[in-house]
N, C-alpha and C. Protein backbone atom coordinates (compact mmCIF):
# COMPACT_ATOMS: atom_id res chain seq x y z
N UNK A 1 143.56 -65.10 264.01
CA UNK A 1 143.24 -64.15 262.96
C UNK A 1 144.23 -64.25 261.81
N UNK A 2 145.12 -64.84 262.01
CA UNK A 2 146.61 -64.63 261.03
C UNK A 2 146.21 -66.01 260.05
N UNK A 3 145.81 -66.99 260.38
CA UNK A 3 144.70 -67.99 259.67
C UNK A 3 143.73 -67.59 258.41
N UNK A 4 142.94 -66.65 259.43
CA UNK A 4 141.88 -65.99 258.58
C UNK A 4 142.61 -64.86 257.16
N UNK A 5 143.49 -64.65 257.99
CA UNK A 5 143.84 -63.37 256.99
C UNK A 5 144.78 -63.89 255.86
N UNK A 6 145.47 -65.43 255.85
CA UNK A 6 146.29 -66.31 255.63
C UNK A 6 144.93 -66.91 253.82
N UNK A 7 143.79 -67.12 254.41
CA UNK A 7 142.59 -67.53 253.72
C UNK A 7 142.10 -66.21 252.73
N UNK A 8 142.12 -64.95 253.20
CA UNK A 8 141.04 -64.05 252.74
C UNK A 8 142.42 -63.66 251.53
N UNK A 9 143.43 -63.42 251.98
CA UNK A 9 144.71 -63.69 250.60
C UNK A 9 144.57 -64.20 249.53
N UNK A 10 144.33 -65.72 249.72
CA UNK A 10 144.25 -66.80 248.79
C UNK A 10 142.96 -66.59 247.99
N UNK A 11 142.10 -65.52 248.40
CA UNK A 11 140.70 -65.89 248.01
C UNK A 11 140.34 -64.65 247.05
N UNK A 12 139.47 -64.62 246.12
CA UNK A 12 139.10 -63.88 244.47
C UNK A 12 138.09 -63.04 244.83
N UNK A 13 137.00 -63.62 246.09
CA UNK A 13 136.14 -62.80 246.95
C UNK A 13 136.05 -63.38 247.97
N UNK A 14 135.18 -62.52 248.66
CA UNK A 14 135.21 -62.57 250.67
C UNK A 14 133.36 -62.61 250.39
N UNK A 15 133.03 -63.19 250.83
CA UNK A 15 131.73 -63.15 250.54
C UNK A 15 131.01 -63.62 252.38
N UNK A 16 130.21 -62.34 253.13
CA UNK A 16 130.23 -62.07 254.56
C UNK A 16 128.68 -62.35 254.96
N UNK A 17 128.53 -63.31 255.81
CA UNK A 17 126.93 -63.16 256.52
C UNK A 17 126.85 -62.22 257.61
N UNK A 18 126.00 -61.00 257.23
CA UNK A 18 125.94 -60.15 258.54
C UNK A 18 124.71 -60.27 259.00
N UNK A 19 124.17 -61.35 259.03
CA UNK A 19 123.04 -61.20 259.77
C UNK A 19 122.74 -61.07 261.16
N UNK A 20 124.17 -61.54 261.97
CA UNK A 20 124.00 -61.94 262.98
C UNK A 20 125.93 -60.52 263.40
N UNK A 21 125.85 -59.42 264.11
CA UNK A 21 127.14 -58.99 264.40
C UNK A 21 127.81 -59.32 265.21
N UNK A 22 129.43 -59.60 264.36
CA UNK A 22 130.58 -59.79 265.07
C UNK A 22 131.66 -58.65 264.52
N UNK A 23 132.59 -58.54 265.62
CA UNK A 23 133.69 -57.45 265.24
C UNK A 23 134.15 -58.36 264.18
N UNK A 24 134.98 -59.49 264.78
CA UNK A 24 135.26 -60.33 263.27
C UNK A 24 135.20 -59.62 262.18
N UNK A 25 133.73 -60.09 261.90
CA UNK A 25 133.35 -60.00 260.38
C UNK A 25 134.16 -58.52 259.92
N UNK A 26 133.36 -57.76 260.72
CA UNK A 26 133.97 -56.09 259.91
C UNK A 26 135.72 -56.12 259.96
N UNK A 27 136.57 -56.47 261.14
CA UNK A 27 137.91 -56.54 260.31
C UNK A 27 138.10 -57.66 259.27
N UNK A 28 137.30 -58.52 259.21
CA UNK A 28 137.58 -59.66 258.05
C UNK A 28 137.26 -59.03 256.79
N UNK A 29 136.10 -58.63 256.51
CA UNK A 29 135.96 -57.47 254.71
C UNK A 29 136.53 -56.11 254.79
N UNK A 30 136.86 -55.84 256.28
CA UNK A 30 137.73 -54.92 255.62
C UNK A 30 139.35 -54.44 255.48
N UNK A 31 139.58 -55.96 255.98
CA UNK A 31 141.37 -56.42 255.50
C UNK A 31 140.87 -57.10 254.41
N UNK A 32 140.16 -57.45 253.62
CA UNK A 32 139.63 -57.92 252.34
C UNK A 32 139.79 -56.67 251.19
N UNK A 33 138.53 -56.02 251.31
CA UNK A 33 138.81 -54.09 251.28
C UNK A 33 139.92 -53.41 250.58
N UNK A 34 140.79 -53.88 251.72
CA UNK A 34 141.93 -53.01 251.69
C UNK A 34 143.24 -53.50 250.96
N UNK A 35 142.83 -55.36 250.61
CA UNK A 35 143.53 -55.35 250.06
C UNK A 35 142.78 -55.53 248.53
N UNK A 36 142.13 -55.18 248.20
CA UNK A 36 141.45 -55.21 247.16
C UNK A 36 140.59 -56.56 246.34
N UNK A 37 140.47 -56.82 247.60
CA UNK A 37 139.59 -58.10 246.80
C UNK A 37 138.04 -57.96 246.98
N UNK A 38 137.16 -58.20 246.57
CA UNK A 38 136.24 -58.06 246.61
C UNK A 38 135.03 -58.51 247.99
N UNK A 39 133.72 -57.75 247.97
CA UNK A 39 133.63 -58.28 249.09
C UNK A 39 131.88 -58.19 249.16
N UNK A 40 131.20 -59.40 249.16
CA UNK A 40 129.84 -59.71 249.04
C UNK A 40 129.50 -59.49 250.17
N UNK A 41 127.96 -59.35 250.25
CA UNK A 41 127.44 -58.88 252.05
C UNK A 41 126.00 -59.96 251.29
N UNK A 42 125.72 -60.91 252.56
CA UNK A 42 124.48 -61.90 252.41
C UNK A 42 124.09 -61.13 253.67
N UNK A 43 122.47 -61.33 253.70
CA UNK A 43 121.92 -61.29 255.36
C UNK A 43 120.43 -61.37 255.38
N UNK A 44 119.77 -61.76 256.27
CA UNK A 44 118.78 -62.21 256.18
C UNK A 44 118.23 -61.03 256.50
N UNK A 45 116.77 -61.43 255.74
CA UNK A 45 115.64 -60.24 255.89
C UNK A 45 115.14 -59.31 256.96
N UNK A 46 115.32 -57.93 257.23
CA UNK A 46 115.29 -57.57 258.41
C UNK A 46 116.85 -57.13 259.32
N UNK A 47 117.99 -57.74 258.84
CA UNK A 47 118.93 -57.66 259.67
C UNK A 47 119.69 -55.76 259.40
N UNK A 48 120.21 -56.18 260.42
CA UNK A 48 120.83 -54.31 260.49
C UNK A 48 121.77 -54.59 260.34
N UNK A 49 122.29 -53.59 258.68
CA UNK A 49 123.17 -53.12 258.13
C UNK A 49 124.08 -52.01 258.87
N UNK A 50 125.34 -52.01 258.65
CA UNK A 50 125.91 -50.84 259.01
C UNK A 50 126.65 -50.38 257.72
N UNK A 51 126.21 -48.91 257.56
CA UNK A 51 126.51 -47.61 256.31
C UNK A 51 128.35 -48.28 256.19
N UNK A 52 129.24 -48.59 256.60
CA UNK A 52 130.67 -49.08 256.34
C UNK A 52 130.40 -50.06 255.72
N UNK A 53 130.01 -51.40 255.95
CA UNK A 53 129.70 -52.25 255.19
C UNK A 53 129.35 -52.44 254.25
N UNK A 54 127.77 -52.01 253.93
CA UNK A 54 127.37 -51.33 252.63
C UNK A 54 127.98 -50.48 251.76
N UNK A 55 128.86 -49.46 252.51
CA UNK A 55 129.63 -48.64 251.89
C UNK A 55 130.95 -49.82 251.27
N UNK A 56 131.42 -50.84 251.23
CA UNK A 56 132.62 -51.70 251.24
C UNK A 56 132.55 -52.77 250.11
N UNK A 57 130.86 -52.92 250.32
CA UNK A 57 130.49 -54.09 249.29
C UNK A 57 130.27 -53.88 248.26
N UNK A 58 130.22 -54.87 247.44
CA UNK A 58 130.15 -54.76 245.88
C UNK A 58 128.70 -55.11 245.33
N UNK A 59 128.21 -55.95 246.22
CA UNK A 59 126.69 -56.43 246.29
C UNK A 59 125.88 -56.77 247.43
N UNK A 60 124.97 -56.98 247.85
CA UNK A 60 124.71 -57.38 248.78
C UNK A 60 122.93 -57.94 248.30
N UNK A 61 123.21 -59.15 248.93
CA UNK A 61 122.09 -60.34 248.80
C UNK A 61 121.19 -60.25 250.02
N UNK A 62 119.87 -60.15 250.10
CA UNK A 62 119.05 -60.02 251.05
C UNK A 62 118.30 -61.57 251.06
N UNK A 63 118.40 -62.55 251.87
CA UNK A 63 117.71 -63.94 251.53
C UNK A 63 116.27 -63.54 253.15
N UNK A 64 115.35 -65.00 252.78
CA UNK A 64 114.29 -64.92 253.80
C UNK A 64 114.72 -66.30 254.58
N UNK A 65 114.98 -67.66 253.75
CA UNK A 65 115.52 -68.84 254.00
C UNK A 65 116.98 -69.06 253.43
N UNK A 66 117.93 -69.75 254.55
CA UNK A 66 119.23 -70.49 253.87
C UNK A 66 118.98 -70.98 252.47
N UNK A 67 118.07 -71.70 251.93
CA UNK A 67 118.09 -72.08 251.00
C UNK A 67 118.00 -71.13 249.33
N UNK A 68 117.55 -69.68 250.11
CA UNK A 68 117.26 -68.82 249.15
C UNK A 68 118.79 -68.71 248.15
N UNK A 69 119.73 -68.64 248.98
CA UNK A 69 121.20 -68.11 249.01
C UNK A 69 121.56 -69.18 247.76
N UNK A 70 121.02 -70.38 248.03
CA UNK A 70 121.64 -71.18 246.71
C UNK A 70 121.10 -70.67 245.41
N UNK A 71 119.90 -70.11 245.39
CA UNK A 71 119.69 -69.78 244.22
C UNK A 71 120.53 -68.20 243.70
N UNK A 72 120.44 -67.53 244.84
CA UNK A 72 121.02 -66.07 244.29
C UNK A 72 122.57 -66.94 243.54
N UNK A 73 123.05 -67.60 244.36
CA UNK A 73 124.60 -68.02 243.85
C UNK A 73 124.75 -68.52 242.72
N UNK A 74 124.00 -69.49 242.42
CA UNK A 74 123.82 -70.14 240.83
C UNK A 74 123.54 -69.52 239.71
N UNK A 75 123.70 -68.12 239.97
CA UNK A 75 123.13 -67.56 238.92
C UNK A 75 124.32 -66.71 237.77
């Protein structure tokens, strides 16, 4: 974890796939969070959100295919 948290430092945003839940993820955006960096939520259509998360993010991208995600990004 000291890796991860070593990375989410260095980084301008945290940008999180919750489509699929891990504890991970939620301490990863929200030692992101807390230290004020920003923090994107992707997840595929259908997936369950949790009200913290949503509550944390700055945006959040709903895709149907992986490939959707390249377009939201390019934009």
């Amino acid at each position: 974890m000291e890796a991860t948290f070593k990375e989410i430092d260095s980084s301008n945003v945290v940008v999180i796939d919750i489509t699929e839940k891990g504890v991970g993820l939620g301490i990863e955006s929200g030692y992101a969070y807390a230290k004020g960096i920003p923090v994107y939520i992707v997840a595929k259509k259908g997936s369950e959100m949790s009200n913290t998360m949503l509550g944390i993010s700055k945006k959040v991208f709903i895709y149907e295919e992986l490939e959707d995600m390249v377009t939201m990004f390019s934009k």
